[in-house]
PDB file of N, CA and C in Angstrom:
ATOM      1  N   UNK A   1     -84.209-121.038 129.845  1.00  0.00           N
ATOM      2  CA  UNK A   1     -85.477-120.615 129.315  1.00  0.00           C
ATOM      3  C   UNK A   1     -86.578-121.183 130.198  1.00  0.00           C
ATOM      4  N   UNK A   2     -87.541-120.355 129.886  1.00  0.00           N
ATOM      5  CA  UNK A   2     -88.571-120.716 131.383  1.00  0.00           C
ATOM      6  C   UNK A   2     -89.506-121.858 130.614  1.00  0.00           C
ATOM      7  N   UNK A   3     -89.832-123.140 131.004  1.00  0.00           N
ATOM      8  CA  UNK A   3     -90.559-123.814 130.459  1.00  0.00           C
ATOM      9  C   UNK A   3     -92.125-123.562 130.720  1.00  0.00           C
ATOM     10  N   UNK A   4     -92.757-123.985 129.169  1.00  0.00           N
ATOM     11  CA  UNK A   4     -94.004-123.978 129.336  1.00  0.00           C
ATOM     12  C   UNK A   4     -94.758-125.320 129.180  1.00  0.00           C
ATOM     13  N   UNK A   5     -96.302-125.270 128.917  1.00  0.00           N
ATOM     14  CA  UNK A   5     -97.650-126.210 128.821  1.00  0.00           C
ATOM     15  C   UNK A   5     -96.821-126.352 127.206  1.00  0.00           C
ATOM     16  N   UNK A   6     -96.994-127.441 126.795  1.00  0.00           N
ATOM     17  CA  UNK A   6     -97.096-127.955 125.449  1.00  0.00           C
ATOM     18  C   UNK A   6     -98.137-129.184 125.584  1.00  0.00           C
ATOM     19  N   UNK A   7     -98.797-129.236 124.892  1.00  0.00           N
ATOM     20  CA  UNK A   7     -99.496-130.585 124.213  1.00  0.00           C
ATOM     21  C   UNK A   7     -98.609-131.427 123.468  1.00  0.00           C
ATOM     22  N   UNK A   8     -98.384-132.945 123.758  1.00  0.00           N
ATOM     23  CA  UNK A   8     -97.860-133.534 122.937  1.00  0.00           C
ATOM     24  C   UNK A   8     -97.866-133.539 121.668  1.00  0.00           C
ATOM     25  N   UNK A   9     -99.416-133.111 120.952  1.00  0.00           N
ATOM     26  CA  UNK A   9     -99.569-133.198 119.751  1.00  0.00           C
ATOM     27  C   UNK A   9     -99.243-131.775 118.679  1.00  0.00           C
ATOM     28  N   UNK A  10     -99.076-130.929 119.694  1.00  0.00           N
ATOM     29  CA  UNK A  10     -98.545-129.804 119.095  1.00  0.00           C
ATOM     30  C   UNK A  10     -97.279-129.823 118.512  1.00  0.00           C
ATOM     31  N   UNK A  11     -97.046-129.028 117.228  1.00  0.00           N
ATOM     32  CA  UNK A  11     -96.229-128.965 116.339  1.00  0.00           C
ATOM     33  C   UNK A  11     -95.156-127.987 116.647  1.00  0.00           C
ATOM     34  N   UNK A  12     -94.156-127.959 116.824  1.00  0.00           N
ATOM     35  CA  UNK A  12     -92.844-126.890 117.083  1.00  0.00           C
ATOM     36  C   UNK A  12     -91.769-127.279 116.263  1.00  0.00           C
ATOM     37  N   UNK A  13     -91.730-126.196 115.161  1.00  0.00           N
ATOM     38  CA  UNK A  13     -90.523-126.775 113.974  1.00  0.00           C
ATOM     39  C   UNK A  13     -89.462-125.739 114.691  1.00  0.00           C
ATOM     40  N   UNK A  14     -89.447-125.294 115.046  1.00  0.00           N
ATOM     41  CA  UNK A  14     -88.467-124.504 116.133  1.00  0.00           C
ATOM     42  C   UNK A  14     -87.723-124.863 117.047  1.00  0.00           C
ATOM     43  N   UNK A  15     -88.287-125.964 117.691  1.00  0.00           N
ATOM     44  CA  UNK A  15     -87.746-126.250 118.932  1.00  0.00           C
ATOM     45  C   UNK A  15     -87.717-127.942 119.370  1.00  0.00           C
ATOM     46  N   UNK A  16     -87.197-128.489 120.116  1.00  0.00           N
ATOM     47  CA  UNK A  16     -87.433-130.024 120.733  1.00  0.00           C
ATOM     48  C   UNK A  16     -88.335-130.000 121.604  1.00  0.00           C
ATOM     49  N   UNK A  17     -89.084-131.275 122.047  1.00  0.00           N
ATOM     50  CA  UNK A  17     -89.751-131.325 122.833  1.00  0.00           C
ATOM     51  C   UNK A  17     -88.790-131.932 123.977  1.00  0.00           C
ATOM     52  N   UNK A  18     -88.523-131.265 125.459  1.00  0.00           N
ATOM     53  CA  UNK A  18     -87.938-132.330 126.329  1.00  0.00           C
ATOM     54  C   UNK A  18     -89.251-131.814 127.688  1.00  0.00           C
ATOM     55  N   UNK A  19     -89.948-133.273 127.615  1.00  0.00           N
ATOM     56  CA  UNK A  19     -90.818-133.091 128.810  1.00  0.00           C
ATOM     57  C   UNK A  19     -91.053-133.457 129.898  1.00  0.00           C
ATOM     58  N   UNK A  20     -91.249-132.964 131.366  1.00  0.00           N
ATOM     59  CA  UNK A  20     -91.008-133.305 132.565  1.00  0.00           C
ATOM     60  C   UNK A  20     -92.449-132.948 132.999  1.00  0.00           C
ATOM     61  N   UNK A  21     -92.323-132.906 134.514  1.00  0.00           N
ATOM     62  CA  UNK A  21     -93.740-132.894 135.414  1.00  0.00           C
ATOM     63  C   UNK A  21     -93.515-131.748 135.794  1.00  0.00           C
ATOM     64  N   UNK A  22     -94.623-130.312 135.958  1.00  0.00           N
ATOM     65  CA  UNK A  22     -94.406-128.989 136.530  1.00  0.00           C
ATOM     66  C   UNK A  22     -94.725-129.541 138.045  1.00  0.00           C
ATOM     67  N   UNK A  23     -94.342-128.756 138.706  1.00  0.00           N
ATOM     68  CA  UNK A  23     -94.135-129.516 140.431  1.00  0.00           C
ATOM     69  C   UNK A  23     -95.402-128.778 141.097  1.00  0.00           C
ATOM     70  N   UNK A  24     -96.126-127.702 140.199  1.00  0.00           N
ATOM     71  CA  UNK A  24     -97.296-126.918 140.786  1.00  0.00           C
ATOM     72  C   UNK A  24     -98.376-127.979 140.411  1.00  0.00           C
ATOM     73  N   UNK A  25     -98.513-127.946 139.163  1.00  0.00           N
ATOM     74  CA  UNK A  25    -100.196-128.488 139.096  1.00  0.00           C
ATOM     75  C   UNK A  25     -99.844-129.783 138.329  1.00  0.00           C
ATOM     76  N   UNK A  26     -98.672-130.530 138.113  1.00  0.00           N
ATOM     77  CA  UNK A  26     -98.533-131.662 137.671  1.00  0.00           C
ATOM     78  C   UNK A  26     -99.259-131.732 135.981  1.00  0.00           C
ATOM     79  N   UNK A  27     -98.842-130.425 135.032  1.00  0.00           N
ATOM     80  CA  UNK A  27     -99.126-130.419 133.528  1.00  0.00           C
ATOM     81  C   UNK A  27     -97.768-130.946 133.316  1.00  0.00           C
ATOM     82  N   UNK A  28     -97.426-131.668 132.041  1.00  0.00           N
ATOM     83  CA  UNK A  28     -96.109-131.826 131.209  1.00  0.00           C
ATOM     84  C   UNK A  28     -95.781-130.244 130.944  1.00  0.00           C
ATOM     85  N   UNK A  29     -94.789-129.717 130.799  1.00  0.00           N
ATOM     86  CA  UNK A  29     -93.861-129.329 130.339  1.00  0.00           C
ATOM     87  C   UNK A  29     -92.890-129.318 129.042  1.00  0.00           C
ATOM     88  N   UNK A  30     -92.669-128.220 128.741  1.00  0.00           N
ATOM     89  CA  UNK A  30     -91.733-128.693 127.356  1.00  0.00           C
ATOM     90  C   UNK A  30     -90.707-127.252 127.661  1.00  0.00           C
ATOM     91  N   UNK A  31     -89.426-127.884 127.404  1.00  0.00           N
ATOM     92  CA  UNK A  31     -88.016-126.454 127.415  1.00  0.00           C
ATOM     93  C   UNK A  31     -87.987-125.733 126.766  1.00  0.00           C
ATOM     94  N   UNK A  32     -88.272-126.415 125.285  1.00  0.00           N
ATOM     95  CA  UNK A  32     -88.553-124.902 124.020  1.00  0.00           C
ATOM     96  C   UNK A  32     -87.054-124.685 123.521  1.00  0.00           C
ATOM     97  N   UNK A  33     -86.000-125.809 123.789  1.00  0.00           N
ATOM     98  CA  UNK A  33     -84.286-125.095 123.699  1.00  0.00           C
ATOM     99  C   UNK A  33     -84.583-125.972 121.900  1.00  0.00           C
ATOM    100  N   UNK A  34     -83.507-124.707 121.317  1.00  0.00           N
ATOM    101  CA  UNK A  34     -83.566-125.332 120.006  1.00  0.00           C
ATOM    102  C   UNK A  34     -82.579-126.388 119.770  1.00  0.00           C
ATOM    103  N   UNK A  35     -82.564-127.031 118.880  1.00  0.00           N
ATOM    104  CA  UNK A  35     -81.694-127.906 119.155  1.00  0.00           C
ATOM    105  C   UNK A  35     -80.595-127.666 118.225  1.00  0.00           C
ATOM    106  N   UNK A  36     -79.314-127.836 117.786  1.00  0.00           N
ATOM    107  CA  UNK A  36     -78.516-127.556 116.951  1.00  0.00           C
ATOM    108  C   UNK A  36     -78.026-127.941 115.548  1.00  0.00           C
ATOM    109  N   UNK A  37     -78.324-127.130 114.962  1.00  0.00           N
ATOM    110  CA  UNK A  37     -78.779-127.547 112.974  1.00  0.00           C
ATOM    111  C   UNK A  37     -77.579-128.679 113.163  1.00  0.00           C
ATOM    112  N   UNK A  38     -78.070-129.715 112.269  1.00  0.00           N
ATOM    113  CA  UNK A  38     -77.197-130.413 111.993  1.00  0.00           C
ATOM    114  C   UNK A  38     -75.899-129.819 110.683  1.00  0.00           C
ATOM    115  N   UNK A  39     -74.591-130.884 111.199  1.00  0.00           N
ATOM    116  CA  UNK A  39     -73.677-129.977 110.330  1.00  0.00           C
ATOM    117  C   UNK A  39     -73.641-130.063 108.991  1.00  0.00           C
ATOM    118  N   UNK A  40     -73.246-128.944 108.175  1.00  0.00           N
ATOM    119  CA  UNK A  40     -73.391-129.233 107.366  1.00  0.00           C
ATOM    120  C   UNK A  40     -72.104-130.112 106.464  1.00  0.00           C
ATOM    121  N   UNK A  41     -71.849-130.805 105.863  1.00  0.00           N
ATOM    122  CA  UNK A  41     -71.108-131.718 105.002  1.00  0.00           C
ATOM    123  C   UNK A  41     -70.524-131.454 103.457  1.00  0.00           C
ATOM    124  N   UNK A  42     -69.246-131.563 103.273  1.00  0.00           N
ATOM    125  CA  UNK A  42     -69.005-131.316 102.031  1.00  0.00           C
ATOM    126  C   UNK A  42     -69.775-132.382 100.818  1.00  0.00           C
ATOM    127  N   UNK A  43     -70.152-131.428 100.077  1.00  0.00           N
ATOM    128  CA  UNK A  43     -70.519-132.099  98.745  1.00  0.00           C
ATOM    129  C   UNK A  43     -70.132-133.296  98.388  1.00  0.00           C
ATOM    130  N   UNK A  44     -70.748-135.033  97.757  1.00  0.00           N
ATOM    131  CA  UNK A  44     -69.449-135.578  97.692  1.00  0.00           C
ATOM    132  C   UNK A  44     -68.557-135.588  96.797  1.00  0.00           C
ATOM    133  N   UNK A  45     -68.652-134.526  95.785  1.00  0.00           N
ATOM    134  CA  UNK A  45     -67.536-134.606  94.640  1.00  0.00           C
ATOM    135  C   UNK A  45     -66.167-133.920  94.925  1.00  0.00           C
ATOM    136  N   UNK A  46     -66.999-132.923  96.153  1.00  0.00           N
ATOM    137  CA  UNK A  46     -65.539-132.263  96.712  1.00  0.00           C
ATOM    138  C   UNK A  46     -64.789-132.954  97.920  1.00  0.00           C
ATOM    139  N   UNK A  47     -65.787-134.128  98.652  1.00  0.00           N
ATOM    140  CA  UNK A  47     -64.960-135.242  99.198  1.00  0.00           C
ATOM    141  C   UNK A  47     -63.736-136.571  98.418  1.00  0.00           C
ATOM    142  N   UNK A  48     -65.039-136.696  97.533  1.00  0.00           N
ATOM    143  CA  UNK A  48     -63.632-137.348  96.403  1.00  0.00           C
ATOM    144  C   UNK A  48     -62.545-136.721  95.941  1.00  0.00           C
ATOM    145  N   UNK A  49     -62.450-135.446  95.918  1.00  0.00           N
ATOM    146  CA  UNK A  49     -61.053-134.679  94.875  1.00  0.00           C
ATOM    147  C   UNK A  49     -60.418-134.715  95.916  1.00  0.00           C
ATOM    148  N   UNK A  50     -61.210-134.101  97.408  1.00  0.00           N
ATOM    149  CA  UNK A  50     -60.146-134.032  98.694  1.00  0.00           C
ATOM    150  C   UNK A  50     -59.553-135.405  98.535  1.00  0.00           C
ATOM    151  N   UNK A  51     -59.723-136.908  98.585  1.00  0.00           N
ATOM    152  CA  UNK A  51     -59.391-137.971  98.485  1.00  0.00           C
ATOM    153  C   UNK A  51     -58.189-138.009  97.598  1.00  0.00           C
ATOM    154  N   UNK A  52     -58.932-137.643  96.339  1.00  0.00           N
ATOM    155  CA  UNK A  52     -57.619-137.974  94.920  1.00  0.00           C
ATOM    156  C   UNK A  52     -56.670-136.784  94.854  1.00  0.00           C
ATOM    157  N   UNK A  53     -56.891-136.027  96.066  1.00  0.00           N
ATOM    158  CA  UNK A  53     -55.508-134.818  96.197  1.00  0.00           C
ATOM    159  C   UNK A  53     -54.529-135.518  97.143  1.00  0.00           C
ATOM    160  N   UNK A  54     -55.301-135.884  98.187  1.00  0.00           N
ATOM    161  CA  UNK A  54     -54.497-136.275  98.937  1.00  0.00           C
ATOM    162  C   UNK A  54     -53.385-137.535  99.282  1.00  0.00           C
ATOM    163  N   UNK A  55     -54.012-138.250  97.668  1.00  0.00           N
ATOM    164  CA  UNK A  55     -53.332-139.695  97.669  1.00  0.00           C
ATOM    165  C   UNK A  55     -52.384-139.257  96.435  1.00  0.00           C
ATOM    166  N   UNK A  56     -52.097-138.226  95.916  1.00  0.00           N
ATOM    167  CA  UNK A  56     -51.129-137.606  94.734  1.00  0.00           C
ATOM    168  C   UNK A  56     -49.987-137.304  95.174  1.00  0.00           C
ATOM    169  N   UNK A  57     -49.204-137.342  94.131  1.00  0.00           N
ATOM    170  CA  UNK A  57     -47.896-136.862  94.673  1.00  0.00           C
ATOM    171  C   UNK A  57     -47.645-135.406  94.653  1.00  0.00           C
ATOM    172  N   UNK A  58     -47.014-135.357  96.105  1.00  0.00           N
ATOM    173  CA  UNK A  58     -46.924-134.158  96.445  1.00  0.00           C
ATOM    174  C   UNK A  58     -46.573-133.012  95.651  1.00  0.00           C
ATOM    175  N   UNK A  59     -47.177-131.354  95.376  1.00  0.00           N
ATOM    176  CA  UNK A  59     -46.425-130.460  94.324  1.00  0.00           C
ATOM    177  C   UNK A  59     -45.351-130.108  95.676  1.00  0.00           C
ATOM    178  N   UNK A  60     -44.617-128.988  94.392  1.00  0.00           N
ATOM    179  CA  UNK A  60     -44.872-128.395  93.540  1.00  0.00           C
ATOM    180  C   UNK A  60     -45.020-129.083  92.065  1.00  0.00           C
ATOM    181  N   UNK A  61     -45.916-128.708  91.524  1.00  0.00           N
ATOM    182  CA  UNK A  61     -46.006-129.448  89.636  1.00  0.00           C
ATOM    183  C   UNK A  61     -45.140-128.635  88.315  1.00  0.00           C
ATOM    184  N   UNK A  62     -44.810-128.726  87.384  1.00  0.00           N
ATOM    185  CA  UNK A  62     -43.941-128.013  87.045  1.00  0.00           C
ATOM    186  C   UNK A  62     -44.757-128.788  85.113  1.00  0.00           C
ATOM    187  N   UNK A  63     -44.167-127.800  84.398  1.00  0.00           N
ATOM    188  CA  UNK A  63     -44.200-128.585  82.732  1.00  0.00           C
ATOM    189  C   UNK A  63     -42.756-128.368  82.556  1.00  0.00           C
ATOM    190  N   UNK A  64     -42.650-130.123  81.351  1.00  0.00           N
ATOM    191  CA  UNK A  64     -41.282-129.514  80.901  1.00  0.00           C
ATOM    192  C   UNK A  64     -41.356-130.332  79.378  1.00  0.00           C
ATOM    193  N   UNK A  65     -41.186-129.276  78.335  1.00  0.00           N
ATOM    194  CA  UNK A  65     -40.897-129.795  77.203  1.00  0.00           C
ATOM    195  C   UNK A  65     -40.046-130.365  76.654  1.00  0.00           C
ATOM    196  N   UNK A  66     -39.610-131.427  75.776  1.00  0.00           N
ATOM    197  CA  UNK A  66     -38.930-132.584  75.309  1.00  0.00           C
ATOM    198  C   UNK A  66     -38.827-131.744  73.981  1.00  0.00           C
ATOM    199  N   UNK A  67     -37.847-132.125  73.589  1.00  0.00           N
ATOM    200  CA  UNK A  67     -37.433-132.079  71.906  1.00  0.00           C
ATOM    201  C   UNK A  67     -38.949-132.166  71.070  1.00  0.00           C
ATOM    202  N   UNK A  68     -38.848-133.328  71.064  1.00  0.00           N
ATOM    203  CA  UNK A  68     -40.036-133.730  70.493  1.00  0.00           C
ATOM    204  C   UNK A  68     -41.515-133.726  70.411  1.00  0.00           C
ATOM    205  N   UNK A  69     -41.578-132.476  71.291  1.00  0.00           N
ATOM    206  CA  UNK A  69     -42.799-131.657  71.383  1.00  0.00           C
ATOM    207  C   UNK A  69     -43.662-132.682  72.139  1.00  0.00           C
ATOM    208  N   UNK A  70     -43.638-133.278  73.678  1.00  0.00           N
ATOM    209  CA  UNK A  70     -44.250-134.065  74.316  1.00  0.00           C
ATOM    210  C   UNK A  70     -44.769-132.565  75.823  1.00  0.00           C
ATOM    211  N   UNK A  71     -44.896-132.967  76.069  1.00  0.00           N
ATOM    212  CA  UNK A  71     -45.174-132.428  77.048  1.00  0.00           C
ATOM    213  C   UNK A  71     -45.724-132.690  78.663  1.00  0.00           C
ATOM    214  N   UNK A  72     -45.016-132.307  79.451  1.00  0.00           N
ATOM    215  CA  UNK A  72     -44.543-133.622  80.581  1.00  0.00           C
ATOM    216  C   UNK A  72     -45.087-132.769  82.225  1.00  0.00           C
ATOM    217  N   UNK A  73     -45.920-133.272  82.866  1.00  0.00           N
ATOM    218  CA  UNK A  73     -46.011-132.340  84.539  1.00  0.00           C
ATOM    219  C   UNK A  73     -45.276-133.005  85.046  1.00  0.00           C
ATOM    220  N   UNK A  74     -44.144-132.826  85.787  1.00  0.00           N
ATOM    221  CA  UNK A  74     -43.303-133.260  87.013  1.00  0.00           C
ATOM    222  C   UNK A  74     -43.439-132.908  88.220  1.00  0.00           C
ATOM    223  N   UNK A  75     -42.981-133.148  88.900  1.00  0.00           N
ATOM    224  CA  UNK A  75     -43.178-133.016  90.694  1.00  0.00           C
ATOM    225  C   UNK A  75     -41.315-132.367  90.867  1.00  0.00           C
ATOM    226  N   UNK A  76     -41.692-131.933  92.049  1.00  0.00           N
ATOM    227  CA  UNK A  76     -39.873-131.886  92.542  1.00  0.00           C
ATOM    228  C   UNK A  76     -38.450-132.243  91.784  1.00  0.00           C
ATOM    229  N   UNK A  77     -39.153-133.695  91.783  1.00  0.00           N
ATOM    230  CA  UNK A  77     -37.304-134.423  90.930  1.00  0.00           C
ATOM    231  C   UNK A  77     -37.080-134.117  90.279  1.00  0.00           C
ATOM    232  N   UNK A  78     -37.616-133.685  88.997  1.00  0.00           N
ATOM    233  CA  UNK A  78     -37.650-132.866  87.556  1.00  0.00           C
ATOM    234  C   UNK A  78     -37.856-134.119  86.843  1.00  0.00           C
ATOM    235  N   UNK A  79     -37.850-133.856  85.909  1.00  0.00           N
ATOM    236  CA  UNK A  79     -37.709-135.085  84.372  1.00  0.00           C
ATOM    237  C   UNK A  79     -36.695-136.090  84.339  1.00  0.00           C
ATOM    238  N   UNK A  80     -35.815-135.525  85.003  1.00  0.00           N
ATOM    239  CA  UNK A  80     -34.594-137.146  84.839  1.00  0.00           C
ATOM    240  C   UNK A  80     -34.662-137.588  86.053  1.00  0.00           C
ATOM    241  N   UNK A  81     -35.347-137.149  87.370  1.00  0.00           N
ATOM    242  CA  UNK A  81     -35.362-137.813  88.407  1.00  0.00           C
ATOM    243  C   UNK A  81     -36.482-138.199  88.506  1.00  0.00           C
ATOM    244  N   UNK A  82     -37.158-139.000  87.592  1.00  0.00           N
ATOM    245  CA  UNK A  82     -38.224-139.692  87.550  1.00  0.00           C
ATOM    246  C   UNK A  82     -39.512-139.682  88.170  1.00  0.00           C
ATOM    247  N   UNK A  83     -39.742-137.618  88.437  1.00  0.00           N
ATOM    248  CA  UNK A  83     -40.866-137.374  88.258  1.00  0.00           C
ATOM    249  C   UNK A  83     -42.339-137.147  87.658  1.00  0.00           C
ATOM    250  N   UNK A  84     -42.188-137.324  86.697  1.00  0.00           N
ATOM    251  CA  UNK A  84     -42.968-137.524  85.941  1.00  0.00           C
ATOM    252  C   UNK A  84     -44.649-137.650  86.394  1.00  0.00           C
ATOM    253  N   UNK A  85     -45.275-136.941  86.445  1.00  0.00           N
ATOM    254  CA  UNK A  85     -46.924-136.944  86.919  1.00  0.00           C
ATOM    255  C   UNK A  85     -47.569-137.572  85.637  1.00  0.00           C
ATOM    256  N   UNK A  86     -47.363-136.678  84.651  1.00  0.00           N
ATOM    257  CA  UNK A  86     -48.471-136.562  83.606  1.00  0.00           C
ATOM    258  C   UNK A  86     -47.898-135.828  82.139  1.00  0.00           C
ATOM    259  N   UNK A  87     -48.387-137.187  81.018  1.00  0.00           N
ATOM    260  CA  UNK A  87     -47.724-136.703  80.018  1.00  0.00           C
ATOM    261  C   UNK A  87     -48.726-136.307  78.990  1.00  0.00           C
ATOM    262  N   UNK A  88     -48.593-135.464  78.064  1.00  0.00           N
ATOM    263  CA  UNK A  88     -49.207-134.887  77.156  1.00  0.00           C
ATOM    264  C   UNK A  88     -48.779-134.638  75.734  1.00  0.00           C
ATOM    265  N   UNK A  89     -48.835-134.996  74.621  1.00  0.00           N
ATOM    266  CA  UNK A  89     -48.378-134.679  73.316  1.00  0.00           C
ATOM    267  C   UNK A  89     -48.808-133.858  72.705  1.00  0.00           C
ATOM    268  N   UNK A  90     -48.215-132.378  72.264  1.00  0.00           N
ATOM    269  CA  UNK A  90     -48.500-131.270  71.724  1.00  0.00           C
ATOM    270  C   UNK A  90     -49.690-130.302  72.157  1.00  0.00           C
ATOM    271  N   UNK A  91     -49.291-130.045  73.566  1.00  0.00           N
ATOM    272  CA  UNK A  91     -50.936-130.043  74.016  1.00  0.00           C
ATOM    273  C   UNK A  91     -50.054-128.828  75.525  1.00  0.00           C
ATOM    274  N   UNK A  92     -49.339-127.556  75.399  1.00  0.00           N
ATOM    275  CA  UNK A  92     -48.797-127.330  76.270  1.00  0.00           C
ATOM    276  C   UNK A  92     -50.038-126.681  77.628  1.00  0.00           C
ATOM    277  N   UNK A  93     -51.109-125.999  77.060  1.00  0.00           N
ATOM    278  CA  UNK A  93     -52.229-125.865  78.029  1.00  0.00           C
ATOM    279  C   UNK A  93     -52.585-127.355  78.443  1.00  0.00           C
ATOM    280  N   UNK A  94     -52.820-127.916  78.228  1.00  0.00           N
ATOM    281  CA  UNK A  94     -53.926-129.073  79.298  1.00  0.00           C
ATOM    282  C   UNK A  94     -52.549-129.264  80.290  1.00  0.00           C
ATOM    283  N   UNK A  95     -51.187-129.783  79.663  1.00  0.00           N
ATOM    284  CA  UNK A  95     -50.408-130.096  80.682  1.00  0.00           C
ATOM    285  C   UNK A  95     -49.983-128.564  81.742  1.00  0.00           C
ATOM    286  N   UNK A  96     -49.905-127.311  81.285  1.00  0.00           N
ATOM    287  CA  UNK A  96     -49.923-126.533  82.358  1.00  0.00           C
ATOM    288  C   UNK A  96     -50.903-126.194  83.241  1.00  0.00           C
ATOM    289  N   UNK A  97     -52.247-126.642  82.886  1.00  0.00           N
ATOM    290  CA  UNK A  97     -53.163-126.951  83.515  1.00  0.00           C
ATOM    291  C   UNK A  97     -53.315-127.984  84.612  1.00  0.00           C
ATOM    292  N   UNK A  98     -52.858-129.052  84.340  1.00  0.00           N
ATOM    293  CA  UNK A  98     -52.724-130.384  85.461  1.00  0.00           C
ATOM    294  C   UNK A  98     -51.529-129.904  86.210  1.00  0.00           C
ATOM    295  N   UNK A  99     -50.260-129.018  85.910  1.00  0.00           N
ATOM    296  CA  UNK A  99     -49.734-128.378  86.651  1.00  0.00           C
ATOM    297  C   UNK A  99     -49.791-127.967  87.568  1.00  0.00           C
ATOM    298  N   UNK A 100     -50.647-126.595  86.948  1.00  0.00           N
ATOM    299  CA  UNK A 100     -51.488-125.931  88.613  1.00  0.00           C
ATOM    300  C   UNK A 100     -52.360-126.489  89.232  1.00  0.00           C
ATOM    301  N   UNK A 101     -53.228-127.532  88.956  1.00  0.00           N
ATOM    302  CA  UNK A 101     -54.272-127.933  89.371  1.00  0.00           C
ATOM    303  C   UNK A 101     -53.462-129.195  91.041  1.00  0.00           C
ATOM    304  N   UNK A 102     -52.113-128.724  91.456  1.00  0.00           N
ATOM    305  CA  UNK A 102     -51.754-129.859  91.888  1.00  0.00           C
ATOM    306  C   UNK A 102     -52.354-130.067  93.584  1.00  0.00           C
ATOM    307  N   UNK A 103     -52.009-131.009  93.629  1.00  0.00           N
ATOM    308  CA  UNK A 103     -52.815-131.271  95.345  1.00  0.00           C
ATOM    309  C   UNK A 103     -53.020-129.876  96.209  1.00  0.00           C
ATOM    310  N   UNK A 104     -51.941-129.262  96.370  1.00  0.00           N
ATOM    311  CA  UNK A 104     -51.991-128.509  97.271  1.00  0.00           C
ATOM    312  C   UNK A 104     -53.315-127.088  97.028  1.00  0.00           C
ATOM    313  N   UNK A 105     -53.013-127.094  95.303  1.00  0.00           N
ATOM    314  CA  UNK A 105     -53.869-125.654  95.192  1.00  0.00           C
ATOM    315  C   UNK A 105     -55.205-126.704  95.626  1.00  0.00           C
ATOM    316  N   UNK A 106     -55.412-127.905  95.002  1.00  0.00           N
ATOM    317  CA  UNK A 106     -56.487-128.421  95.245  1.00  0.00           C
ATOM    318  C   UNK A 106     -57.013-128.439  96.660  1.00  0.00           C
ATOM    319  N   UNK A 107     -56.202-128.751  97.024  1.00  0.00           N
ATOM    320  CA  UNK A 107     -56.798-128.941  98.960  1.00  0.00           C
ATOM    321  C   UNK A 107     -57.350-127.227  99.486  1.00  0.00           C
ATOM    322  N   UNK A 108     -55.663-126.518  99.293  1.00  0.00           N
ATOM    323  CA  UNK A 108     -56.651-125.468  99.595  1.00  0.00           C
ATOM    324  C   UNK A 108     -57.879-124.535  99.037  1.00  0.00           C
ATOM    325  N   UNK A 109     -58.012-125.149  97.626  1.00  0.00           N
ATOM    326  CA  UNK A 109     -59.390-124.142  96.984  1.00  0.00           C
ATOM    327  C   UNK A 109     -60.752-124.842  98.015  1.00  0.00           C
ATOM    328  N   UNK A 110     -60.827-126.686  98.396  1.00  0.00           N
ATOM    329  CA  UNK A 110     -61.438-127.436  99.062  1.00  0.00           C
ATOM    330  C   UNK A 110     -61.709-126.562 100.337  1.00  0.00           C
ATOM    331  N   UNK A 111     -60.837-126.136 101.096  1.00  0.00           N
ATOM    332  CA  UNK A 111     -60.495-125.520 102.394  1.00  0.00           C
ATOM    333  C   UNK A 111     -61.206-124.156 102.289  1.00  0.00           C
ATOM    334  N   UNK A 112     -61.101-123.346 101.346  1.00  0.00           N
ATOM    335  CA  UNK A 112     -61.444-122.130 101.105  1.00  0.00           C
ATOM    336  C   UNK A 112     -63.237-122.537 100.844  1.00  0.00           C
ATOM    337  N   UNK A 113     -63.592-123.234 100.110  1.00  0.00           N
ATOM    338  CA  UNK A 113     -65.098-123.476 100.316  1.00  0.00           C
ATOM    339  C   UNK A 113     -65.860-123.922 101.219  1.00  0.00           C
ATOM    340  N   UNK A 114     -65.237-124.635 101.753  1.00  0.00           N
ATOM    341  CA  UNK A 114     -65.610-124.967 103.295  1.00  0.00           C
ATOM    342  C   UNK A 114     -65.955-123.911 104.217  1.00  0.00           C
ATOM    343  N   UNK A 115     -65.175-123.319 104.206  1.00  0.00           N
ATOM    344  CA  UNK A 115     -65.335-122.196 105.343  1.00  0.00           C
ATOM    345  C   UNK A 115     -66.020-121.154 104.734  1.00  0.00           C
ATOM    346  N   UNK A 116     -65.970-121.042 103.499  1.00  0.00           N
ATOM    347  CA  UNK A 116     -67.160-119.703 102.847  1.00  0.00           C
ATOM    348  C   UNK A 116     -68.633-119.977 102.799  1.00  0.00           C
ATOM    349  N   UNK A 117     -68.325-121.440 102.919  1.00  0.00           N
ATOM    350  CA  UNK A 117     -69.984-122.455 103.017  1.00  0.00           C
ATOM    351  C   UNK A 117     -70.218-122.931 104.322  1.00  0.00           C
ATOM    352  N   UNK A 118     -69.330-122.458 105.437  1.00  0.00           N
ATOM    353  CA  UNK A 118     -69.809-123.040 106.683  1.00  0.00           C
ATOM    354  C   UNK A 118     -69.897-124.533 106.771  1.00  0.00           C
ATOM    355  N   UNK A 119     -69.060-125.416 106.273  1.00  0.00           N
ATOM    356  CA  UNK A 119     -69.073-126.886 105.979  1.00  0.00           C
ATOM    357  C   UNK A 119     -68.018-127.249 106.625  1.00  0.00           C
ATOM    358  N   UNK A 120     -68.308-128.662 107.696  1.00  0.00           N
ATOM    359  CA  UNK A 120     -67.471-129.234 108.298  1.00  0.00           C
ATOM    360  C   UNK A 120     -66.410-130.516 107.203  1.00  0.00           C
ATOM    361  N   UNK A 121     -65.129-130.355 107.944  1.00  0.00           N
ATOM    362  CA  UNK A 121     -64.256-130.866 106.752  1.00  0.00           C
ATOM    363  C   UNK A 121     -63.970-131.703 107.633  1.00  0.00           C
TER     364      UNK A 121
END
């Protein structure tokens, strides 16, 4: 870009000031290059969940009901291999809920907003 005369005190919300000596008549100079928006950043509530997804145990998540009407999210091992996430009593929505809700959908719903919001992850 061809540089022009700026006054120091002039205002440019557009652009940076980078100023040198013109080699004709010895005025300052200014480039006029914009400078590059700063990035933008995830929210921090969606930095914390990224956090508390990523320190969880790995899905797939699963429910599994007990006799006794408990209600249980497991991981992989199942119920006797001492997976066990998250327990719930008579309550089969909230626990199929913490089900699906497991790291992975979590990370990628995180991933999917990011990039629909132009946000560096």
């Amino acid at each position: 870009m061809h540089a022009s005369r700026c006054d120091r005190t002039d205002v440019h919300e557009r652009h940076r000031h980078t100023y040198g000596v013109d080699d004709e008549d010895g005025y300052e100079v200014c480039d006029g290059i914009e400078p590059p928006p700063p990035p933008r950043l995830l929210p921090p509530e969606l930095v914390e969940l990224r956090r508390l997804a990523e320190a969880a145990t790995d899905g797939p998540w699963n429910t599994y009901e007990t006799l006794h009407g408990e209600n249980h999210v497991i991981d992989g091992r199942g119920f006797l291999g001492g997976g066990i996430i998250a327990t719930t009593t008579y309550n089969r929505e909230d626990a199929a809920f913490i089900a699906a809700a497991n790291p992975e959908v979590v990370l990628e719903l995180i991933a999917r907003i990011a990039k629909l919001t132009g946000v560096n992850t």
